[in-house]
N, C-alpha and C. Protein backbone atom coordinates (compact mmCIF):
# COMPACT_ATOMS: atom_id res chain seq x y z
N UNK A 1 17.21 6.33 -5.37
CA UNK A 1 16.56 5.05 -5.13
C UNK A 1 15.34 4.96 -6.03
N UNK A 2 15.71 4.57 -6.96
CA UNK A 2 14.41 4.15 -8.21
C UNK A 2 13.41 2.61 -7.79
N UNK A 3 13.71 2.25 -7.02
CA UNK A 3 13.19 0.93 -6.06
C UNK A 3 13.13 0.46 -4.91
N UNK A 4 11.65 -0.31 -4.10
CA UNK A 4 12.17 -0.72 -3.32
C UNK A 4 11.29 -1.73 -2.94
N UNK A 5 11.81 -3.00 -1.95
CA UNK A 5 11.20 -4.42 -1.99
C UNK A 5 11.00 -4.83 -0.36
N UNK A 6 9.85 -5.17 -0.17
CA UNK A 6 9.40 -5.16 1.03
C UNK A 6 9.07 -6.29 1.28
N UNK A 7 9.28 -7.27 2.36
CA UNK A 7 9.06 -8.72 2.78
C UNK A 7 8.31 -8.64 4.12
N UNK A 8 7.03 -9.10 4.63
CA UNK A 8 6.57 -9.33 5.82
C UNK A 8 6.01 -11.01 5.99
N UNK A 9 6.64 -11.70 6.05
CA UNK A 9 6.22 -13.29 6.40
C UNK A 9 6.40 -14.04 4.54
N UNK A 10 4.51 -13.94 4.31
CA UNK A 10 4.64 -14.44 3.17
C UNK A 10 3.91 -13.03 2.66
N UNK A 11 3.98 -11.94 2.39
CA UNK A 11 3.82 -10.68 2.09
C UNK A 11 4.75 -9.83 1.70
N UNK A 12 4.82 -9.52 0.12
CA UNK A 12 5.60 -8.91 -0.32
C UNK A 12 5.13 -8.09 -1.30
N UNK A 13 5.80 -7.15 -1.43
CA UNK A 13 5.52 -6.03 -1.82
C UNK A 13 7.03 -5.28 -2.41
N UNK A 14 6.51 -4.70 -4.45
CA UNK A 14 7.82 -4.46 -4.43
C UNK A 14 7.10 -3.10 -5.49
N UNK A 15 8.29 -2.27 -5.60
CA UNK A 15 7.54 -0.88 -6.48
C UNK A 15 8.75 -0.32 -6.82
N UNK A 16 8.83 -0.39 -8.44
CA UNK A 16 9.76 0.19 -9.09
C UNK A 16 9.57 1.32 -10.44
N UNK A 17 10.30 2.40 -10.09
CA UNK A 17 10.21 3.86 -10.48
C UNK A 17 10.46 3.40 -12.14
N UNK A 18 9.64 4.10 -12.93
CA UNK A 18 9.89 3.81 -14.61
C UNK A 18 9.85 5.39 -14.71
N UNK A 19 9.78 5.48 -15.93
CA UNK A 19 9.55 6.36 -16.83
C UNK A 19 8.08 7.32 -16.81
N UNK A 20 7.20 6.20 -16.97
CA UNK A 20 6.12 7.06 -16.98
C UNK A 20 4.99 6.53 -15.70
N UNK A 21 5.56 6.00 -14.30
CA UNK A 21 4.48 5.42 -13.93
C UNK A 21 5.13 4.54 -13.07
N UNK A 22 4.86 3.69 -12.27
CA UNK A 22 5.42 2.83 -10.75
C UNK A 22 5.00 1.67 -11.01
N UNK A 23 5.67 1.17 -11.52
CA UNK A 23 5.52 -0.78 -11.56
C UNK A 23 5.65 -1.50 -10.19
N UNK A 24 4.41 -1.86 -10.21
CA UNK A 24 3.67 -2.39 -8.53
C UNK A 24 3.97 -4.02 -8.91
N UNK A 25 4.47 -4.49 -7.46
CA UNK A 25 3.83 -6.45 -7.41
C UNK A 25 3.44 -6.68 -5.88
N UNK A 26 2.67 -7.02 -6.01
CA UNK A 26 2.36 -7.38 -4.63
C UNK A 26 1.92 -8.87 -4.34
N UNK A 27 2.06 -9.88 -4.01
CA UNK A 27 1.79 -10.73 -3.16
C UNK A 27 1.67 -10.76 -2.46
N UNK A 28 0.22 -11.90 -1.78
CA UNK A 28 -0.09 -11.69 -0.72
C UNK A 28 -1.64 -12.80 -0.17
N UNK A 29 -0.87 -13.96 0.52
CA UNK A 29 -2.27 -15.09 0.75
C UNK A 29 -1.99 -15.63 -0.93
N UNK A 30 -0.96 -16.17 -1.37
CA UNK A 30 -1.22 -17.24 -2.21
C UNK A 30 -1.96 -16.04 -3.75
N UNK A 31 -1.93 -14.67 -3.71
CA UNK A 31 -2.59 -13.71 -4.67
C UNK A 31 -1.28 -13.02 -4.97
N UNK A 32 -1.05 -13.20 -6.45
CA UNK A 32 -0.35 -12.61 -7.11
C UNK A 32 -0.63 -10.88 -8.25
N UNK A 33 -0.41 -10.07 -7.74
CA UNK A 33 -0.82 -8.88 -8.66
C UNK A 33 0.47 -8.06 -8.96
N UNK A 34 0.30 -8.33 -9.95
CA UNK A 34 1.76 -6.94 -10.73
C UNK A 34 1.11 -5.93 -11.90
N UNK A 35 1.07 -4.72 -11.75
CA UNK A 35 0.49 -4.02 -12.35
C UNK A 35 1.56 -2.62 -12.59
N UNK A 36 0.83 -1.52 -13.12
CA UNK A 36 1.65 -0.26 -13.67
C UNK A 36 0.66 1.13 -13.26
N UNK A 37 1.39 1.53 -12.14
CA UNK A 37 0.34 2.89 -11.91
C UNK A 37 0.94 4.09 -12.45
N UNK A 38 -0.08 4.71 -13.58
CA UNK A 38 0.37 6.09 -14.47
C UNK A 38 1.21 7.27 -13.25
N UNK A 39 1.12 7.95 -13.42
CA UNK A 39 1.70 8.61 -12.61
C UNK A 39 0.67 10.00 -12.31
N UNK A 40 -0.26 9.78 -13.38
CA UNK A 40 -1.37 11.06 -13.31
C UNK A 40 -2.16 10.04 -11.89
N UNK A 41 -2.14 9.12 -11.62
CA UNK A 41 -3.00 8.15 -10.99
C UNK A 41 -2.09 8.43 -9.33
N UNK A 42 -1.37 8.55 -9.31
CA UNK A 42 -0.69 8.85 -7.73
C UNK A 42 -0.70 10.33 -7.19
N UNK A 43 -0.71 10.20 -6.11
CA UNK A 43 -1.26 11.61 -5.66
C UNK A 43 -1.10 11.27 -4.02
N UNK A 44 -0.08 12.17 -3.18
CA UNK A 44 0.49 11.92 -1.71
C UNK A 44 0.11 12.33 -0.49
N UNK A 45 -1.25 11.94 -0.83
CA UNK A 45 -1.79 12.22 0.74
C UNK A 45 -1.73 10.59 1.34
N UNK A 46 -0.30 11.49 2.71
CA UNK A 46 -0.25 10.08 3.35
C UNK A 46 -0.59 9.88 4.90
N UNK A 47 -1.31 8.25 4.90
CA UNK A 47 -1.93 8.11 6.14
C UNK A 47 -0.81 7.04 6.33
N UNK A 48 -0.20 7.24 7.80
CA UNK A 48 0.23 5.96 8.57
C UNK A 48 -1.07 5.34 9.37
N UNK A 49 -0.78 4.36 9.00
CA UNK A 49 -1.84 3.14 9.62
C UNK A 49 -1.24 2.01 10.44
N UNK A 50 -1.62 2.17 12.08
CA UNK A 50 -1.22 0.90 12.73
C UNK A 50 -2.16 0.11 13.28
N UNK A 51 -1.70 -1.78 13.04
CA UNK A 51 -2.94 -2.23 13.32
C UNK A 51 -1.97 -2.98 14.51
N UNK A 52 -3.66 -3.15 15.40
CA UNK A 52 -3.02 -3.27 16.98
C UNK A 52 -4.41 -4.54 17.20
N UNK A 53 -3.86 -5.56 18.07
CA UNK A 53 -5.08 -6.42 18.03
C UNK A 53 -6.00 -5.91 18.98
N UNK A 54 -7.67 -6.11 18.67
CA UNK A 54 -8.54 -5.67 19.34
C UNK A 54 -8.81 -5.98 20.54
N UNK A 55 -9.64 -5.71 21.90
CA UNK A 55 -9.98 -6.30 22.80
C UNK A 55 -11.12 -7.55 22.52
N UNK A 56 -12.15 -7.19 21.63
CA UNK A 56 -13.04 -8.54 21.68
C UNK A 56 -12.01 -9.60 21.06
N UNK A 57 -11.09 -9.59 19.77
CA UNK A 57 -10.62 -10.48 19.11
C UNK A 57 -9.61 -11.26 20.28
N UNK A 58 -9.25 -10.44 21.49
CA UNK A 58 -8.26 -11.23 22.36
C UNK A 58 -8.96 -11.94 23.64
N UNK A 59 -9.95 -10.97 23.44
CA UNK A 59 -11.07 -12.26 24.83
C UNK A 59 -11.81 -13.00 24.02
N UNK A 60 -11.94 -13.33 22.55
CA UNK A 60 -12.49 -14.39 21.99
C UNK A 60 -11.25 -15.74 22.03
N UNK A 61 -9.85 -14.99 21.74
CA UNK A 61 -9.05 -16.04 21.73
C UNK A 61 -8.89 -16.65 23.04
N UNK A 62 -8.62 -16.33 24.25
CA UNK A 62 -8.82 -16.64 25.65
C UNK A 62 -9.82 -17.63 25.85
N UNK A 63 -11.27 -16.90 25.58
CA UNK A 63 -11.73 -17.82 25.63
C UNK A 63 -12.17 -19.21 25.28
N UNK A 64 -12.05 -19.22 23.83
CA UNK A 64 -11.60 -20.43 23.13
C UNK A 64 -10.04 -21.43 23.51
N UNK A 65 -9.29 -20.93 23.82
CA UNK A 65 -8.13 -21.54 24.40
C UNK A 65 -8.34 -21.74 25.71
N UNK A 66 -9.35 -21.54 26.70
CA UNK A 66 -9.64 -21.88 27.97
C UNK A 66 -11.02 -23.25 27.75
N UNK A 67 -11.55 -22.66 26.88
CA UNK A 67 -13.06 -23.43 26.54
C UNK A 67 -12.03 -24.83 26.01
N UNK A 68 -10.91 -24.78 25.23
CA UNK A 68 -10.22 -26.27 24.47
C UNK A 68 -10.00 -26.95 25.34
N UNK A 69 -9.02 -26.29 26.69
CA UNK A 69 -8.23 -27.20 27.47
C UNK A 69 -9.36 -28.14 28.36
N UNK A 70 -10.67 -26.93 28.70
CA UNK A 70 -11.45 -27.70 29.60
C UNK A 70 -12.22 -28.91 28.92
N UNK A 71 -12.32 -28.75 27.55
CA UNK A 71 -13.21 -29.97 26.72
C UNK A 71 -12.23 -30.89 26.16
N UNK A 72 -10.66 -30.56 26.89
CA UNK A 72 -9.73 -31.81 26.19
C UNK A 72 -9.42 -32.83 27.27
N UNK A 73 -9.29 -31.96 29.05
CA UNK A 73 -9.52 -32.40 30.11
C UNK A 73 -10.96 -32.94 30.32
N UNK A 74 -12.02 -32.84 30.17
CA UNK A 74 -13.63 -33.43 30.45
C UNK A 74 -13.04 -34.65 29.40
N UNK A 75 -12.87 -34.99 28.56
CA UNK A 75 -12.85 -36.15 27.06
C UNK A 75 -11.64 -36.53 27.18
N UNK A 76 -10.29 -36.41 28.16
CA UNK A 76 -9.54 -37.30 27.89
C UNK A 76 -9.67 -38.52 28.52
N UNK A 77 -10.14 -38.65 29.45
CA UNK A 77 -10.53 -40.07 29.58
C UNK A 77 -11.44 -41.11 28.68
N UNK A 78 -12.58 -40.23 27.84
CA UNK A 78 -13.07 -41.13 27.04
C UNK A 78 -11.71 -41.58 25.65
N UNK A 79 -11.08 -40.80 25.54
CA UNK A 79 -10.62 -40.92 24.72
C UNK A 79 -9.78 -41.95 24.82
N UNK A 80 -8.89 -41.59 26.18
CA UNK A 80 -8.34 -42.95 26.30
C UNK A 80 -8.52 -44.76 26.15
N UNK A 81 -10.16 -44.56 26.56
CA UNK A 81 -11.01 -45.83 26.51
C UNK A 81 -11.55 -46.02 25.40
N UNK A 82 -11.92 -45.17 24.44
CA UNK A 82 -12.03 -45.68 23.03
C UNK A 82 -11.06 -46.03 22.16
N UNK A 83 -9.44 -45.21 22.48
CA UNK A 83 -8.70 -45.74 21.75
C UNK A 83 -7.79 -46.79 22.20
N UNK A 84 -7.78 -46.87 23.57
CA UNK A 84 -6.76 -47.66 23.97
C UNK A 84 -5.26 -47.24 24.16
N UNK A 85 -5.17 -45.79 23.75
CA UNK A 85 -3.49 -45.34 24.13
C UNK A 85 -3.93 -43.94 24.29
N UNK A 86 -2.68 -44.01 25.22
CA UNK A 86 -2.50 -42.28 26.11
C UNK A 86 -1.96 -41.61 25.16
N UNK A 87 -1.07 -41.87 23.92
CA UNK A 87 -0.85 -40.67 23.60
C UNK A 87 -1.46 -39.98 22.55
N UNK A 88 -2.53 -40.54 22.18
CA UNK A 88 -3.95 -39.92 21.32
C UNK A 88 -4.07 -38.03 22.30
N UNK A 89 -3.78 -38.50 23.50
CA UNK A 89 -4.19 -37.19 24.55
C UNK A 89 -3.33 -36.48 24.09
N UNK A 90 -1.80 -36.47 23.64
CA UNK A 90 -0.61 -35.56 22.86
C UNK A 90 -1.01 -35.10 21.82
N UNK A 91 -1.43 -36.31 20.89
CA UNK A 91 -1.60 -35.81 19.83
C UNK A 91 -2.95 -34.36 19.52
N UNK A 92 -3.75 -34.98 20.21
CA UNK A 92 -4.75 -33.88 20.23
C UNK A 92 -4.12 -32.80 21.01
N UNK A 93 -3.38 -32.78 22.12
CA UNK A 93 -3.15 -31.22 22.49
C UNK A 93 -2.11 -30.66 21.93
N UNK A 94 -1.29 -31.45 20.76
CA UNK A 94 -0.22 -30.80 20.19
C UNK A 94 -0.94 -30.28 18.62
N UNK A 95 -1.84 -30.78 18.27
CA UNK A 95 -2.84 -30.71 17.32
C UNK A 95 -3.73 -29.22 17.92
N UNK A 96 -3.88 -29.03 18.48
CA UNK A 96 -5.07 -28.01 18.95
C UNK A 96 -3.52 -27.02 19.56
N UNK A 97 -2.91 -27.02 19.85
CA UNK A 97 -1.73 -25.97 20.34
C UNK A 97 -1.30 -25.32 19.01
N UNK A 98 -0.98 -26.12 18.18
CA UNK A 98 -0.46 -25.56 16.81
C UNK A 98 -1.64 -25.19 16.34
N UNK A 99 -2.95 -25.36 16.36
CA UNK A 99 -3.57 -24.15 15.61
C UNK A 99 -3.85 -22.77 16.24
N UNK A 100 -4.23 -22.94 17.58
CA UNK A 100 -3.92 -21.76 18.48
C UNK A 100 -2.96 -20.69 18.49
N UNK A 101 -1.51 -21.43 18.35
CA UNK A 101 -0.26 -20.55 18.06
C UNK A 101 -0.52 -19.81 17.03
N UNK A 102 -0.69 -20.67 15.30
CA UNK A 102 -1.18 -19.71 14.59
C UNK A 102 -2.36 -18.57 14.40
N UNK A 103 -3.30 -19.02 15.11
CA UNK A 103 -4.24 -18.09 15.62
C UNK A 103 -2.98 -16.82 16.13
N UNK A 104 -2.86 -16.81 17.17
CA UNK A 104 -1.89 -16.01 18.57
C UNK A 104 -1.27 -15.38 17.64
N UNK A 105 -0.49 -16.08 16.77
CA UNK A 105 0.64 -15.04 16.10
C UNK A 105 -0.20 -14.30 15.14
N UNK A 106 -1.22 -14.69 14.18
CA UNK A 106 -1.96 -13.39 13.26
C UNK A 106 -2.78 -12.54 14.30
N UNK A 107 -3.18 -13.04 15.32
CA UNK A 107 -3.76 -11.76 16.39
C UNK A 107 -3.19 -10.74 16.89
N UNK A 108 -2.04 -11.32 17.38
CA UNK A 108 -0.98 -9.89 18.35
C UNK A 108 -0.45 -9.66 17.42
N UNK A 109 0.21 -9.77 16.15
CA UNK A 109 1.02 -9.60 15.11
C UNK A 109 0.46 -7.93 15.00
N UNK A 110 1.21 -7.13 15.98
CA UNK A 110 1.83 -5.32 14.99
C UNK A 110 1.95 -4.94 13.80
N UNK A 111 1.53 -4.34 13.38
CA UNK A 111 2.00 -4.24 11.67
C UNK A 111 1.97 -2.13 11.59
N UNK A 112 2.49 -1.72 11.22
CA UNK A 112 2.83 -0.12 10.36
C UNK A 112 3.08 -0.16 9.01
N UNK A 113 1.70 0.72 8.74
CA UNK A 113 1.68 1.10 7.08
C UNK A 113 1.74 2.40 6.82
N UNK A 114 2.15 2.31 5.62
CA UNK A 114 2.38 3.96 4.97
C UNK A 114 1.79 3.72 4.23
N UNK A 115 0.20 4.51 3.32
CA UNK A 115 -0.61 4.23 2.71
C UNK A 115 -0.24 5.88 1.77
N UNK A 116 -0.32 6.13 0.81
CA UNK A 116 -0.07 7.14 -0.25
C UNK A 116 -1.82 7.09 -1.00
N UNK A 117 -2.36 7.67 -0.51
CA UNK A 117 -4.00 7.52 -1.05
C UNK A 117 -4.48 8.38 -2.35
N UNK A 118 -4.88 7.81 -3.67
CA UNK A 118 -4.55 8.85 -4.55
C UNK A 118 -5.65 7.97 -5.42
N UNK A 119 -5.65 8.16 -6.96
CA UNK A 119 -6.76 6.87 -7.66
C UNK A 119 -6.64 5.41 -7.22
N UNK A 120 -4.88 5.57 -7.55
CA UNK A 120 -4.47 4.07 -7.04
C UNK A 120 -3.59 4.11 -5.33
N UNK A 121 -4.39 3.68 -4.71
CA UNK A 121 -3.36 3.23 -3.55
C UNK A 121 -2.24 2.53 -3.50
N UNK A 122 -0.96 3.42 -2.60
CA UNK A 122 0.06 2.64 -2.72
C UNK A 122 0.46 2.16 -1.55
N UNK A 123 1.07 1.16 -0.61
CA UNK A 123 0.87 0.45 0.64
C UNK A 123 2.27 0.12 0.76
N UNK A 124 2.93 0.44 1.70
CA UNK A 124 4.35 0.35 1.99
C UNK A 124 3.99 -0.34 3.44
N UNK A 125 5.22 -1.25 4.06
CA UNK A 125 5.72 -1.49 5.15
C UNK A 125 6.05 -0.16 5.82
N UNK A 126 6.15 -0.13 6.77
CA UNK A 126 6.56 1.46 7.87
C UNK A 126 7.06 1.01 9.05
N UNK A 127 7.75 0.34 9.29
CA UNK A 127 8.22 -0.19 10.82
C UNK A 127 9.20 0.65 11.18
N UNK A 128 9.90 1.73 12.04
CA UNK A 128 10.84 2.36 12.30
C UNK A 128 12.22 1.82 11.84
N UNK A 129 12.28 0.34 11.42
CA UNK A 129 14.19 0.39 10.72
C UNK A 129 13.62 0.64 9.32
N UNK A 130 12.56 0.86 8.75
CA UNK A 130 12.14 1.19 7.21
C UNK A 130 11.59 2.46 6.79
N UNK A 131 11.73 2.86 8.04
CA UNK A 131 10.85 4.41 7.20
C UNK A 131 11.71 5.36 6.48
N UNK A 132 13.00 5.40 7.09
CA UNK A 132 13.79 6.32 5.96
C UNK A 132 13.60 5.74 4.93
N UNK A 133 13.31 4.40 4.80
CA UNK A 133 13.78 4.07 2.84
C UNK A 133 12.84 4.56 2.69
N UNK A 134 11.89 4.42 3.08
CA UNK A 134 10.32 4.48 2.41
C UNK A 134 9.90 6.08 2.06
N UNK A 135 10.62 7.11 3.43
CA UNK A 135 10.53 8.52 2.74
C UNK A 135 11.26 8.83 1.99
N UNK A 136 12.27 8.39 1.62
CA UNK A 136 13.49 8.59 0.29
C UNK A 136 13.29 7.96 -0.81
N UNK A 137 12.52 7.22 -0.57
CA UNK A 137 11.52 6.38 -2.10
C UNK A 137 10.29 7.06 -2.53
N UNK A 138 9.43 7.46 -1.10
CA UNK A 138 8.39 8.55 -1.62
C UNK A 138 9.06 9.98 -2.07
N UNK A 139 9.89 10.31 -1.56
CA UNK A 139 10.55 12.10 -2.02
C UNK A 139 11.15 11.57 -3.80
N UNK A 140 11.93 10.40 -3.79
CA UNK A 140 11.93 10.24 -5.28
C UNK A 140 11.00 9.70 -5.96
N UNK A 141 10.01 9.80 -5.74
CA UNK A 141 8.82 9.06 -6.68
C UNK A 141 7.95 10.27 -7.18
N UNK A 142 7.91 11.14 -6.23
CA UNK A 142 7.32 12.79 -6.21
C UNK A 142 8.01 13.66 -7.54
N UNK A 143 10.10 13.67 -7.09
CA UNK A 143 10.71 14.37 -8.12
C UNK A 143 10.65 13.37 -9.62
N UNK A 144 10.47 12.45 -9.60
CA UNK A 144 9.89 11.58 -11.16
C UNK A 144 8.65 11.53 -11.78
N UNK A 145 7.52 12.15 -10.69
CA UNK A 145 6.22 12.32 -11.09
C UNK A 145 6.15 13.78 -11.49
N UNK A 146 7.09 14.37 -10.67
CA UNK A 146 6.86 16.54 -11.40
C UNK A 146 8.00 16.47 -12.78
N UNK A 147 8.94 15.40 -13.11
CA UNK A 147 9.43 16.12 -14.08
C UNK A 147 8.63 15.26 -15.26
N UNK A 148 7.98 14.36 -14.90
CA UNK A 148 7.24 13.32 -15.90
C UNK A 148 6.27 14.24 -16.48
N UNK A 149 5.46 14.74 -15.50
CA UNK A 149 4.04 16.08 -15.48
C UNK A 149 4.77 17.05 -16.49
N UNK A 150 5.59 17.62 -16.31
CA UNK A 150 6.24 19.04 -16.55
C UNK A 150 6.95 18.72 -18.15
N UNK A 151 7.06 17.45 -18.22
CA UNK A 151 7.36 17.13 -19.77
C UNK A 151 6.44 16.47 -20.72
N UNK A 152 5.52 16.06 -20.09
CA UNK A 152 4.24 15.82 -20.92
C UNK A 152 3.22 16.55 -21.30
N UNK A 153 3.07 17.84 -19.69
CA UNK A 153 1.62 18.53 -20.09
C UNK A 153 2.07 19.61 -20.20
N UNK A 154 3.29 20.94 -20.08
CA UNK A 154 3.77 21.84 -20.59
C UNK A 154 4.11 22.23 -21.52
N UNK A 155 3.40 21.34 -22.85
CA UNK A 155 3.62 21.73 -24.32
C UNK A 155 2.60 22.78 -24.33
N UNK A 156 2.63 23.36 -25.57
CA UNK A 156 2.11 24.58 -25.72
C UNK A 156 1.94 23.31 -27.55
N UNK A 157 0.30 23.20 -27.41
CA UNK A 157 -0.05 22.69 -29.03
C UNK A 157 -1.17 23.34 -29.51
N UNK A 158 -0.72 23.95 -30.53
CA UNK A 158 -1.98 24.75 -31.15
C UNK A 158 -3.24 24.21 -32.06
N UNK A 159 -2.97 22.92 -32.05
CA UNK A 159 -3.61 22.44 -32.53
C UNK A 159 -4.74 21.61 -31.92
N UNK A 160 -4.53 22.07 -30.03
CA UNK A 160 -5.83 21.48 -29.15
C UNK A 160 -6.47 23.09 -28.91
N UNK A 161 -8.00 22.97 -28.42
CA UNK A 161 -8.28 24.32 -27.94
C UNK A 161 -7.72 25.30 -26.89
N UNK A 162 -7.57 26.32 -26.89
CA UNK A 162 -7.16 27.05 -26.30
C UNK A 162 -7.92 26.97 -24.69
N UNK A 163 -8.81 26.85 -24.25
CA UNK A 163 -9.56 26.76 -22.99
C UNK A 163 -9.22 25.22 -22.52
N UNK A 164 -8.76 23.48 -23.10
CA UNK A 164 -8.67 22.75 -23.15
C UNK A 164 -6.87 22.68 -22.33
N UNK A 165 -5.94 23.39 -23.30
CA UNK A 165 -4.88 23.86 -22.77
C UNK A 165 -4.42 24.62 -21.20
N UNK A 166 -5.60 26.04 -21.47
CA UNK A 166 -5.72 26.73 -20.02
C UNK A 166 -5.65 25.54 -18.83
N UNK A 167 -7.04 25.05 -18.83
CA UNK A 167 -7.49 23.80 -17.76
C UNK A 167 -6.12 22.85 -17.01
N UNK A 168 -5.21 22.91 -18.77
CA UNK A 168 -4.32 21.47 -18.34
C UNK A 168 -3.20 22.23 -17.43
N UNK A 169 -2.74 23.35 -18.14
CA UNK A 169 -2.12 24.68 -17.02
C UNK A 169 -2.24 24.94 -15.60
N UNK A 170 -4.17 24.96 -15.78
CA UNK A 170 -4.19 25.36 -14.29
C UNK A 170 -3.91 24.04 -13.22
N UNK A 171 -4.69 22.93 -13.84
CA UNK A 171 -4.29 22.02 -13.12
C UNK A 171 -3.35 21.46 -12.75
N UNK A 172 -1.66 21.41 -13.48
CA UNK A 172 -0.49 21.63 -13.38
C UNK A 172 0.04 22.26 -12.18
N UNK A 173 -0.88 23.85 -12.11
CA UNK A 173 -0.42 24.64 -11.17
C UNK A 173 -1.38 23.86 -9.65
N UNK A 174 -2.35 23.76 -9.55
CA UNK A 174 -2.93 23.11 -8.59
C UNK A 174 -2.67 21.72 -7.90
N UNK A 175 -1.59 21.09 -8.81
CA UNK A 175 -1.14 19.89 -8.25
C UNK A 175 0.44 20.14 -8.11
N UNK A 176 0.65 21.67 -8.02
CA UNK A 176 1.49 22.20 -7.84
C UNK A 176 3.45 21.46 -8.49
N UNK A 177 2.96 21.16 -9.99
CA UNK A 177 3.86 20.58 -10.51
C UNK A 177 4.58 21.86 -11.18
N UNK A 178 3.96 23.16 -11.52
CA UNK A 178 4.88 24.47 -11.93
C UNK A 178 3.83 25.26 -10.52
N UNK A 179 4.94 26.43 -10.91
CA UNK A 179 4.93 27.49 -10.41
C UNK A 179 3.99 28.63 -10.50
N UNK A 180 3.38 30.00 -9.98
CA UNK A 180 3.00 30.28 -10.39
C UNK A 180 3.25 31.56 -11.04
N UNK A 181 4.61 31.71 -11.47
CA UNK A 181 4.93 32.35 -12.29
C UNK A 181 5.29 31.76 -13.81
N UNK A 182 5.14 30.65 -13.60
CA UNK A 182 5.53 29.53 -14.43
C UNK A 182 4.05 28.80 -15.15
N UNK A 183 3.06 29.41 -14.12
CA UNK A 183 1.33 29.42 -15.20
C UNK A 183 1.63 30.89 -16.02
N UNK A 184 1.68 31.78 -15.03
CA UNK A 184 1.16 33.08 -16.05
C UNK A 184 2.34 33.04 -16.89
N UNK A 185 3.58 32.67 -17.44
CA UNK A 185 4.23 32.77 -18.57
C UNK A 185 3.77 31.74 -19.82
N UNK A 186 3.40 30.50 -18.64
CA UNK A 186 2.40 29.42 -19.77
C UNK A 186 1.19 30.11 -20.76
N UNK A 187 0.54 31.03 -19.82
CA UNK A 187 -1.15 31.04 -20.53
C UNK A 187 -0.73 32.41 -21.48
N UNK A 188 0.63 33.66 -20.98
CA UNK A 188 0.56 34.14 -21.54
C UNK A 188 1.32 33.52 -23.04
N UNK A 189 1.81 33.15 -23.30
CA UNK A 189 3.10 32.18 -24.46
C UNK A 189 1.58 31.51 -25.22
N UNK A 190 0.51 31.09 -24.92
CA UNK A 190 -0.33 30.38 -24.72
C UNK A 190 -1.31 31.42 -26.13
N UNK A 191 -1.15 32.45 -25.04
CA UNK A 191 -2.33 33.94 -25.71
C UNK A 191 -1.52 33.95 -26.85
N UNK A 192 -0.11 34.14 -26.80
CA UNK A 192 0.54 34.91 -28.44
C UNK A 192 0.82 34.41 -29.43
N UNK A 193 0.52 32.66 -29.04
CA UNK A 193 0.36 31.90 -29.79
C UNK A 193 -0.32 31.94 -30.93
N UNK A 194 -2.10 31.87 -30.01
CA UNK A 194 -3.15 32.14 -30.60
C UNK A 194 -3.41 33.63 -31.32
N UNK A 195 -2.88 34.52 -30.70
CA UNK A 195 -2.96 36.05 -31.72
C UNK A 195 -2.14 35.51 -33.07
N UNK A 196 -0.89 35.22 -33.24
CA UNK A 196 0.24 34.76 -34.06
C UNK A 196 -0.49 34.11 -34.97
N UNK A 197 -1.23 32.93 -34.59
CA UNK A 197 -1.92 31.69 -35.28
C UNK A 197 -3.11 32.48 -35.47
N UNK A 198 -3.66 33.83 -35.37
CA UNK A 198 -4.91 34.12 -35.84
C UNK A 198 -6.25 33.38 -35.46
N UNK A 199 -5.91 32.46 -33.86
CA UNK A 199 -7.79 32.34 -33.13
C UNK A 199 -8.28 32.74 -32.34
């Protein structure tokens, strides 16, 4: 699975495996971003994140939806007498219901994230019918980032410094993209280089 595309309302989110790096798009509120994260830039420490609506945010909505009805009941009679028709009283409570609803639904609205926290953050959907994709998209995004690592920074060039090289080795081994039998054959190949090449 070199891809995968995620839909929540008007929230989408899509991330596809390249060559050297994860071609991101995300939309989201009318904001369009498509970008390219290196692959030196990702890094898998992952937090699930669930958002759950708060207690003040649900006794603010209560109370505002109790505070409407009583100031639509106190004013429907004026209303009636200024406009001359009863169903001004519909219109306003079908008018004030539909913004409430949308209120109601972004309040209680559940949401599960899989967040991959690294230079660049990566933000997945996580709802239990999605999480296998999402760990079979992260386990292949991992084996495309160690063989990407392992073919870019495992050259042996004599023509960068020798301590410059070590560093890129050890760090290799610390982000645990080789082995560590697979450093000490690096640094030694590394040493006989430099005896060979005379520095």
């Amino acid at each position: 699975m070199t891809e995968i595309y995620q839909k929540r309302g008007r929230e989408i989110r899509g991330y596809k495996i390249k060559k050297d790096g994860l071609d991101s798009e995300i939309k989201s509120n009318g904001n369009h971003q498509s970008y390219r994260i290196r692959f030196e830039e990702i890094d898998f420490n992952e937090i699930v994140s669930t958002k759950k609506p708060q207690p003040i945010e649900v006794g603010l909505f209560i109370s505002v939806f109790f505070n409407l009805i009583f100031l639509l009941v106190i004013f429907s009679d004026w209303l009636i007498k200024t406009s001359g028709n009863e169903t001004i009283i519909s219109i306003v409570a079908f008018g004030l219901l539909g913004g409430l609803s949308v209120w109601m639904i972004n309040l209680f609205k559940r949401s599960k994230e899989k967040i991959l926290k690294g230079a660049q953050n990566i933000f997945f959907f996580y709802e239990p019918k999605e999480q296998s994709t999402v760990d079979s998209f992260i386990e292949n995004l991992k084996i495309n980032q160690r063989d990407y690592m392992r073919e870019k920074y495992m050259q042996i060039d004599t023509l960068r410094p020798k301590e410059s090289q070590e560093q890129t080795f050890f760090w290799l081994h610390d982000r645990e993209f080789i082995s560590k039998q697979e450093l000490e054959m690096l640094i030694e190949e590394l040493n006989n280089r430099m005896i060979i090449d005379g520095k």
